[in-house]
PDB file of N, CA and C in Angstrom:
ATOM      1  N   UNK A   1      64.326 -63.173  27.515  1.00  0.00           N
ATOM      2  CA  UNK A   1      64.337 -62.357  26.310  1.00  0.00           C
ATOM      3  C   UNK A   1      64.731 -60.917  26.664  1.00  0.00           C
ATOM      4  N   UNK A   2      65.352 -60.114  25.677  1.00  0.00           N
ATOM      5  CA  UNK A   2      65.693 -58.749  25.731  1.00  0.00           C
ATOM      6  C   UNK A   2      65.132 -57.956  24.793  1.00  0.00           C
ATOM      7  N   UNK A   3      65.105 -56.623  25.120  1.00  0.00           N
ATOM      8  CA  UNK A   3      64.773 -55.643  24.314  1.00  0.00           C
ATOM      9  C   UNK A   3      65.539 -55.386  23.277  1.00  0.00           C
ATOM     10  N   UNK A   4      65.320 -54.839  22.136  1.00  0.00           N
ATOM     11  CA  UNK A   4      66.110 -53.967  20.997  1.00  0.00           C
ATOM     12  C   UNK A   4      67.514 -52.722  22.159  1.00  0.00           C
ATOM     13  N   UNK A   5      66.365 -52.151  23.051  1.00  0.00           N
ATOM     14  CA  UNK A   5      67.434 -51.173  23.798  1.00  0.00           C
ATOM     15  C   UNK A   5      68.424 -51.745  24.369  1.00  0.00           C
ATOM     16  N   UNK A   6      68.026 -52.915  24.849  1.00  0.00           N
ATOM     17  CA  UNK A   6      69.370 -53.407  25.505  1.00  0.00           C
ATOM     18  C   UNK A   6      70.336 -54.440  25.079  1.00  0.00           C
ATOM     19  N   UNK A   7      69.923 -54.332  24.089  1.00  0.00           N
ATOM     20  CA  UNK A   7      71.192 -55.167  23.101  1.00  0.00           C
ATOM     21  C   UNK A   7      72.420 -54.653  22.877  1.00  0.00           C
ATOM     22  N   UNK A   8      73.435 -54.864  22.975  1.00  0.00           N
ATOM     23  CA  UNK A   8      74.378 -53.736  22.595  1.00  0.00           C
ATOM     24  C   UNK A   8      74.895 -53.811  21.985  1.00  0.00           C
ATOM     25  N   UNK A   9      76.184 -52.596  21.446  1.00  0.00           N
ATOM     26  CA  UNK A   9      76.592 -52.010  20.239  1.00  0.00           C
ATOM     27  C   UNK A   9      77.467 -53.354  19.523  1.00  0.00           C
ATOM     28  N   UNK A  10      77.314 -53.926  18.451  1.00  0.00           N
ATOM     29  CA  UNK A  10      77.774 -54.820  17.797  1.00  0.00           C
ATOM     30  C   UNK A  10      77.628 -55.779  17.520  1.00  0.00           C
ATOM     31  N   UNK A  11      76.074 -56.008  17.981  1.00  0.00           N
ATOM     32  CA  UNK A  11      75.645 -57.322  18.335  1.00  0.00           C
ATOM     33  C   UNK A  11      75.107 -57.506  17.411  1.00  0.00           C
ATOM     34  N   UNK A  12      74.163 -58.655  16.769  1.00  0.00           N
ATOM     35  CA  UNK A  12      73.182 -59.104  15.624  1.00  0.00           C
ATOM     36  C   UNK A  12      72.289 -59.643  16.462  1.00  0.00           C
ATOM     37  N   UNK A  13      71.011 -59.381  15.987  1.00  0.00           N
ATOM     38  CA  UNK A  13      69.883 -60.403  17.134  1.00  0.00           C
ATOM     39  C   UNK A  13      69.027 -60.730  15.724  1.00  0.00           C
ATOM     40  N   UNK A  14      68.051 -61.164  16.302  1.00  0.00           N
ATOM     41  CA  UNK A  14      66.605 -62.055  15.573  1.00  0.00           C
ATOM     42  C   UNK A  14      65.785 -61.107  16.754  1.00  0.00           C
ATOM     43  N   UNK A  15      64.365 -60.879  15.253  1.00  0.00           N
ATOM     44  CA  UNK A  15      63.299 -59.969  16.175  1.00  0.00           C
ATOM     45  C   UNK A  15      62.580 -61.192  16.584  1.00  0.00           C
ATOM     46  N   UNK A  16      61.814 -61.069  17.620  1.00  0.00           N
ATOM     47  CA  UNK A  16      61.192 -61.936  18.347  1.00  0.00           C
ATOM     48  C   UNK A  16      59.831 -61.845  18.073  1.00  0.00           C
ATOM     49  N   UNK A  17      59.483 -61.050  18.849  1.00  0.00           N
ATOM     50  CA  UNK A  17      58.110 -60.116  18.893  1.00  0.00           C
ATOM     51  C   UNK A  17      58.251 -58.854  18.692  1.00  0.00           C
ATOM     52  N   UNK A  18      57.003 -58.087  18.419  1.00  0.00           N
ATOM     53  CA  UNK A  18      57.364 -56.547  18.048  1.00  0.00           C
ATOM     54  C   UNK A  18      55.840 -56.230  19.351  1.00  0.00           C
ATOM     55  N   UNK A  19      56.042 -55.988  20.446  1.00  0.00           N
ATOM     56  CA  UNK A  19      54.891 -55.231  21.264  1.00  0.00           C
ATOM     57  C   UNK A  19      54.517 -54.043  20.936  1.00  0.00           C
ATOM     58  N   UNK A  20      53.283 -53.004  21.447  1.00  0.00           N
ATOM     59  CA  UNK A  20      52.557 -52.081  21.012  1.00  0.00           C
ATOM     60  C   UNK A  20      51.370 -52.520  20.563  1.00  0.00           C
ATOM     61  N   UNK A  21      50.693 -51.346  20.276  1.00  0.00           N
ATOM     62  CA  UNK A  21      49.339 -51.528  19.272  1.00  0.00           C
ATOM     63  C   UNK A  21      49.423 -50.389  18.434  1.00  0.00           C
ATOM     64  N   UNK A  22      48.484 -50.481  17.956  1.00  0.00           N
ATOM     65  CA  UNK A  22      47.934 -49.456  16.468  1.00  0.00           C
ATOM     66  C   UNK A  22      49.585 -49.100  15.351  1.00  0.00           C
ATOM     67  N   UNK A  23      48.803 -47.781  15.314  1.00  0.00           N
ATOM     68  CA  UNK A  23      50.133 -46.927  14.483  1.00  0.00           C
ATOM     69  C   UNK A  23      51.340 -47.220  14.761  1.00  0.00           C
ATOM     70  N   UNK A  24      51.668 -46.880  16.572  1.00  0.00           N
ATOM     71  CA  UNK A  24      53.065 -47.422  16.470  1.00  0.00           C
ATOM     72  C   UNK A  24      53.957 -48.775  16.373  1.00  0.00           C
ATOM     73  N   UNK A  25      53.376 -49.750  16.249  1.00  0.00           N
ATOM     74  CA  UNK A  25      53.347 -50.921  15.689  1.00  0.00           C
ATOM     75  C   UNK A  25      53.401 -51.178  14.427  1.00  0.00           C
ATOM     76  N   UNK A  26      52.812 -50.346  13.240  1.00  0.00           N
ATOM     77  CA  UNK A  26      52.766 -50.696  12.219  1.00  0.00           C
ATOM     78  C   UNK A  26      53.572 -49.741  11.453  1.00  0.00           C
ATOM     79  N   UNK A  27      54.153 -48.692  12.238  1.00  0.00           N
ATOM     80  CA  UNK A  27      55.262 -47.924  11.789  1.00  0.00           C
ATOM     81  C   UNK A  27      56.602 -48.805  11.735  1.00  0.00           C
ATOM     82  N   UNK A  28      56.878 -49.157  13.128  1.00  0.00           N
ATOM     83  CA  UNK A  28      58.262 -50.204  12.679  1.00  0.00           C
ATOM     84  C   UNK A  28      58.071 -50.834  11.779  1.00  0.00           C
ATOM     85  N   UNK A  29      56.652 -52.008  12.135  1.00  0.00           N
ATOM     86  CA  UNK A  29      56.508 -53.037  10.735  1.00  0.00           C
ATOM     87  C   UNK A  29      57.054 -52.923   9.579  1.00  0.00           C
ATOM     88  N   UNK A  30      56.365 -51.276   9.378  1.00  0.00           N
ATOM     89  CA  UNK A  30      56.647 -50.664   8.263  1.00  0.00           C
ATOM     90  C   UNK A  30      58.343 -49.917   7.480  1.00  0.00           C
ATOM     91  N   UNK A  31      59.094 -50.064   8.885  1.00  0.00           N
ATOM     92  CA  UNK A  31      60.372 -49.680   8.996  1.00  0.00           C
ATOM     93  C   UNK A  31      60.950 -51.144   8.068  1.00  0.00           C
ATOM     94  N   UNK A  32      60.282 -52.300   7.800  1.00  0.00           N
ATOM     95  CA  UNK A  32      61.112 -53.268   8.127  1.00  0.00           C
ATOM     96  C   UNK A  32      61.328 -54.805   8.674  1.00  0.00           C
ATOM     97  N   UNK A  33      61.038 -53.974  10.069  1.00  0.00           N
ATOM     98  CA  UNK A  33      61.278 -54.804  12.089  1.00  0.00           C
ATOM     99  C   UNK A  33      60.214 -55.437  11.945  1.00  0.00           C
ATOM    100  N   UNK A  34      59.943 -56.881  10.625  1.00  0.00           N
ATOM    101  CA  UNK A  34      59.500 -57.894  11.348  1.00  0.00           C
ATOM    102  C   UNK A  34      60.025 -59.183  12.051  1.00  0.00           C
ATOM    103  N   UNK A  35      59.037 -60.206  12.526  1.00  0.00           N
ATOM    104  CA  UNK A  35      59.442 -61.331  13.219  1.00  0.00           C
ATOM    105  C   UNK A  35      60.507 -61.498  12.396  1.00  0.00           C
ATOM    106  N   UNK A  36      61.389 -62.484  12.642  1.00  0.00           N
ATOM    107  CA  UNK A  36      62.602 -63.363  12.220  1.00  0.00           C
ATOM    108  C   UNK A  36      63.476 -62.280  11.564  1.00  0.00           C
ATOM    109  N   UNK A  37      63.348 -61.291  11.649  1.00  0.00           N
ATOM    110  CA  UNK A  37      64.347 -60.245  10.573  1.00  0.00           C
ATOM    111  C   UNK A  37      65.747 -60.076  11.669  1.00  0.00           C
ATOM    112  N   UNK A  38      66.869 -60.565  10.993  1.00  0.00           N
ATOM    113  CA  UNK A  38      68.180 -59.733  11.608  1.00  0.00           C
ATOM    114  C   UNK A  38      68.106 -58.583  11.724  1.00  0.00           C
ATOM    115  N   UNK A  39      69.348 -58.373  13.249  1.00  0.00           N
ATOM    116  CA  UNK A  39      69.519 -56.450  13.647  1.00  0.00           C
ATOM    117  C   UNK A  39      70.154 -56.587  14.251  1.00  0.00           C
ATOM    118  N   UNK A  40      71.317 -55.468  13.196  1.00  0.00           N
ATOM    119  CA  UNK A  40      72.634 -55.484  13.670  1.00  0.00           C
ATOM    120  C   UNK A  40      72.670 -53.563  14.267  1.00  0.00           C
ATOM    121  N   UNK A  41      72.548 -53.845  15.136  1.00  0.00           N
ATOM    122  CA  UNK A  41      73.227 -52.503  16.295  1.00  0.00           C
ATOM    123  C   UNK A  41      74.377 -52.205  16.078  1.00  0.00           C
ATOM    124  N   UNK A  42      74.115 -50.760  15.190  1.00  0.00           N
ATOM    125  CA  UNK A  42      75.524 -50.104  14.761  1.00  0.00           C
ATOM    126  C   UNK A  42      76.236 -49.503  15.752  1.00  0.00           C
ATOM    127  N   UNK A  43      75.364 -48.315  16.597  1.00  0.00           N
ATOM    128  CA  UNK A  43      75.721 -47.661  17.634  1.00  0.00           C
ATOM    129  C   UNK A  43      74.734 -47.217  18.650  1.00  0.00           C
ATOM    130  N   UNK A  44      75.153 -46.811  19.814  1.00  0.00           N
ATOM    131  CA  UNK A  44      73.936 -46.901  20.727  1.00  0.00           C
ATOM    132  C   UNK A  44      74.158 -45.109  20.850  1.00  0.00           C
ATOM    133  N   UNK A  45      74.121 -44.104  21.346  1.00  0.00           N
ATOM    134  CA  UNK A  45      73.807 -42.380  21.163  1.00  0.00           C
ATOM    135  C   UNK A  45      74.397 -42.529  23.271  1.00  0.00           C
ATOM    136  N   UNK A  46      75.001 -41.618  23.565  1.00  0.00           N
ATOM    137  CA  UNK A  46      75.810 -41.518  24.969  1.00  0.00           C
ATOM    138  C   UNK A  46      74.943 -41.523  25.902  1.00  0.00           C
ATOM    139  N   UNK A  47      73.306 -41.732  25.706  1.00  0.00           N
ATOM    140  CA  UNK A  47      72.343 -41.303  26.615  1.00  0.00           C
ATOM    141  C   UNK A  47      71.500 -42.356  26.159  1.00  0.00           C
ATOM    142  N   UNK A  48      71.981 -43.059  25.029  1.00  0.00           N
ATOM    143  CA  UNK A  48      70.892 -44.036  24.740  1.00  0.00           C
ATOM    144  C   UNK A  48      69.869 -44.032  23.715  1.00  0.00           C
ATOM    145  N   UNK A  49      69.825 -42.633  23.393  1.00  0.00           N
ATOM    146  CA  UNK A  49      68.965 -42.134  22.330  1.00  0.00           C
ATOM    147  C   UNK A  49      69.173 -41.941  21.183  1.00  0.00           C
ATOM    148  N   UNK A  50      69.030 -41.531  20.065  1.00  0.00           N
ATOM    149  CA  UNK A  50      68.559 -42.836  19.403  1.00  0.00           C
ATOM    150  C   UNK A  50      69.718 -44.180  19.468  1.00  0.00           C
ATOM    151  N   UNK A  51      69.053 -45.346  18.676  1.00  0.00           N
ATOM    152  CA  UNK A  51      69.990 -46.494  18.447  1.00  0.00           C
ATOM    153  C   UNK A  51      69.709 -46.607  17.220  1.00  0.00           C
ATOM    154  N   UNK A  52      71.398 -46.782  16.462  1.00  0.00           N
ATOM    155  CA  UNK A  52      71.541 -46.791  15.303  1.00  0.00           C
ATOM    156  C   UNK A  52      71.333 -48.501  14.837  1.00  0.00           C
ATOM    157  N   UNK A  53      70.602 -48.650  14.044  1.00  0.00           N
ATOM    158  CA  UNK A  53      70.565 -50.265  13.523  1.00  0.00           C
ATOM    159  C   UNK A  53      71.007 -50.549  11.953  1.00  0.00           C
ATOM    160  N   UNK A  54      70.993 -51.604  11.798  1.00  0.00           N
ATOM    161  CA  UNK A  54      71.219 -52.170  10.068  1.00  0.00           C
ATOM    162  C   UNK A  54      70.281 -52.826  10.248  1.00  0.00           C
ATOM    163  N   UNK A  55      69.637 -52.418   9.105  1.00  0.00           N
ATOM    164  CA  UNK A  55      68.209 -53.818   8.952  1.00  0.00           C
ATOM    165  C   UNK A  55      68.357 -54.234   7.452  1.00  0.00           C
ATOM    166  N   UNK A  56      67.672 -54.776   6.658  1.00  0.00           N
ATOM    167  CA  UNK A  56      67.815 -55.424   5.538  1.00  0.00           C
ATOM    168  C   UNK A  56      68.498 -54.694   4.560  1.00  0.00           C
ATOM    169  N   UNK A  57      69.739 -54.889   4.936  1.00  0.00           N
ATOM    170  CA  UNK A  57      70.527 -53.535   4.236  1.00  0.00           C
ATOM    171  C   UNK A  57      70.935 -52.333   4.385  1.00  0.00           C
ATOM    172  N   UNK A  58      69.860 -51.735   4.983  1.00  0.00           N
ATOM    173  CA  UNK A  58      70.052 -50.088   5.195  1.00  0.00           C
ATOM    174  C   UNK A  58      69.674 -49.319   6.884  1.00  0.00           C
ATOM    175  N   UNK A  59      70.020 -48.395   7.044  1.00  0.00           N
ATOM    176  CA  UNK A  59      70.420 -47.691   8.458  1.00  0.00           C
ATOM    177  C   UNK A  59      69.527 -47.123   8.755  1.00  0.00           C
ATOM    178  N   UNK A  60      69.125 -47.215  10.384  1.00  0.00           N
ATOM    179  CA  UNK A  60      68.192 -47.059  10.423  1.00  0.00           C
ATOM    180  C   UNK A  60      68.208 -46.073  11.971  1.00  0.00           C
ATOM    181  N   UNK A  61      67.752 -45.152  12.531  1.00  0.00           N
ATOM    182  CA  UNK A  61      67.745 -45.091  13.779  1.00  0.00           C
ATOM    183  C   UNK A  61      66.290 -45.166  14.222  1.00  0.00           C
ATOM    184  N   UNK A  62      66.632 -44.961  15.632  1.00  0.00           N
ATOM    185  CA  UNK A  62      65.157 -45.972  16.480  1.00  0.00           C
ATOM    186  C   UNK A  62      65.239 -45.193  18.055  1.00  0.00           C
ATOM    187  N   UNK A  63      64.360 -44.466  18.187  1.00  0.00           N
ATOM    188  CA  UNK A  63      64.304 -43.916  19.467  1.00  0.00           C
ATOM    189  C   UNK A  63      64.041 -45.087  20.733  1.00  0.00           C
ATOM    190  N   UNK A  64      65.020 -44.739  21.906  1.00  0.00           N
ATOM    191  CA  UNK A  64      64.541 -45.717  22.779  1.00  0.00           C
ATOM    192  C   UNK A  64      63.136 -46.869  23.403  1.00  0.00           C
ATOM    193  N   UNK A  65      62.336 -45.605  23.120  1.00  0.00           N
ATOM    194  CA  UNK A  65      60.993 -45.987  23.475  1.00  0.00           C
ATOM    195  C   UNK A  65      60.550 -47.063  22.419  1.00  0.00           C
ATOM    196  N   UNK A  66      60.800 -46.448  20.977  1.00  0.00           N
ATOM    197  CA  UNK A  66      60.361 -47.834  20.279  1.00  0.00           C
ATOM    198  C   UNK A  66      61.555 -48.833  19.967  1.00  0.00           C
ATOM    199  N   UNK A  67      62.826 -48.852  20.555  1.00  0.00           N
ATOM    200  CA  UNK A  67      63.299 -50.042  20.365  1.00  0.00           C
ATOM    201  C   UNK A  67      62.995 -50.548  21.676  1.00  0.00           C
ATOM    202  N   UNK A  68      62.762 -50.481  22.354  1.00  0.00           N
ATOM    203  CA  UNK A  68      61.778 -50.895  23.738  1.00  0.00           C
ATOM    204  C   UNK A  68      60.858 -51.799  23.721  1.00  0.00           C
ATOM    205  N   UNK A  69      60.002 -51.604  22.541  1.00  0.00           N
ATOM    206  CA  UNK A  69      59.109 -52.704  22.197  1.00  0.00           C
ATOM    207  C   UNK A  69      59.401 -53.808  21.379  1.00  0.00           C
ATOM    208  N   UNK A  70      61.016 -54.014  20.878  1.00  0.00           N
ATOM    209  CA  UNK A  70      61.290 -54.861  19.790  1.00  0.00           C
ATOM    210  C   UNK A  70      61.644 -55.831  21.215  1.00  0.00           C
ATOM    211  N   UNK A  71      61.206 -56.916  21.112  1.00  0.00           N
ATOM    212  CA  UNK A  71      61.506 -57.960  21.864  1.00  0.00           C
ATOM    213  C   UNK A  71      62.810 -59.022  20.765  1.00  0.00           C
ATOM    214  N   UNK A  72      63.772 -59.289  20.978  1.00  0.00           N
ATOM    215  CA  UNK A  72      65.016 -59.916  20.304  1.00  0.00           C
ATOM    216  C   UNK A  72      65.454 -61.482  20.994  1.00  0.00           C
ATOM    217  N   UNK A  73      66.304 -62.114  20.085  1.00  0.00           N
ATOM    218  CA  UNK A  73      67.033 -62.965  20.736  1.00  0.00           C
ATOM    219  C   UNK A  73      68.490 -63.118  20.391  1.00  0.00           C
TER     220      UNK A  73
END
């Protein structure tokens, strides 16, 4: 399995798992980024930071650290 970060630019995945606890966990949730949801990686930032996504429609960016915890397939 891979991360959200290391998916790259153009790809579509399926969320897998979402790791973390508390707040920052229920912030993505809340973005969206649950299990089985498509994510399409618009663009990745020259350093990696943020990553631009499409999620159910609409654009989204995602700092490394928490696309870090999106586990994908």
């Amino acid at each position: 399995m891979q991360s959200l970060r290391e998916t790259g630019c153009g790809q579509s995945v399926s969320v897998v798992k979402i790791h973390g606890e508390g707040a920052v966990r229920r912030r993505i949730m809340d973005m969206g980024i649950t299990k089985g949801t498509k994510v399409f990686v618009r663009k990745v930032a020259p350093l990696g930071d943020p990553v631009e996504v499409t999620v159910r429609g609409y654009e989204l960016s995602l700092r490394k650290a928490d696309a870090q915890m999106i586990e994908v397939q």
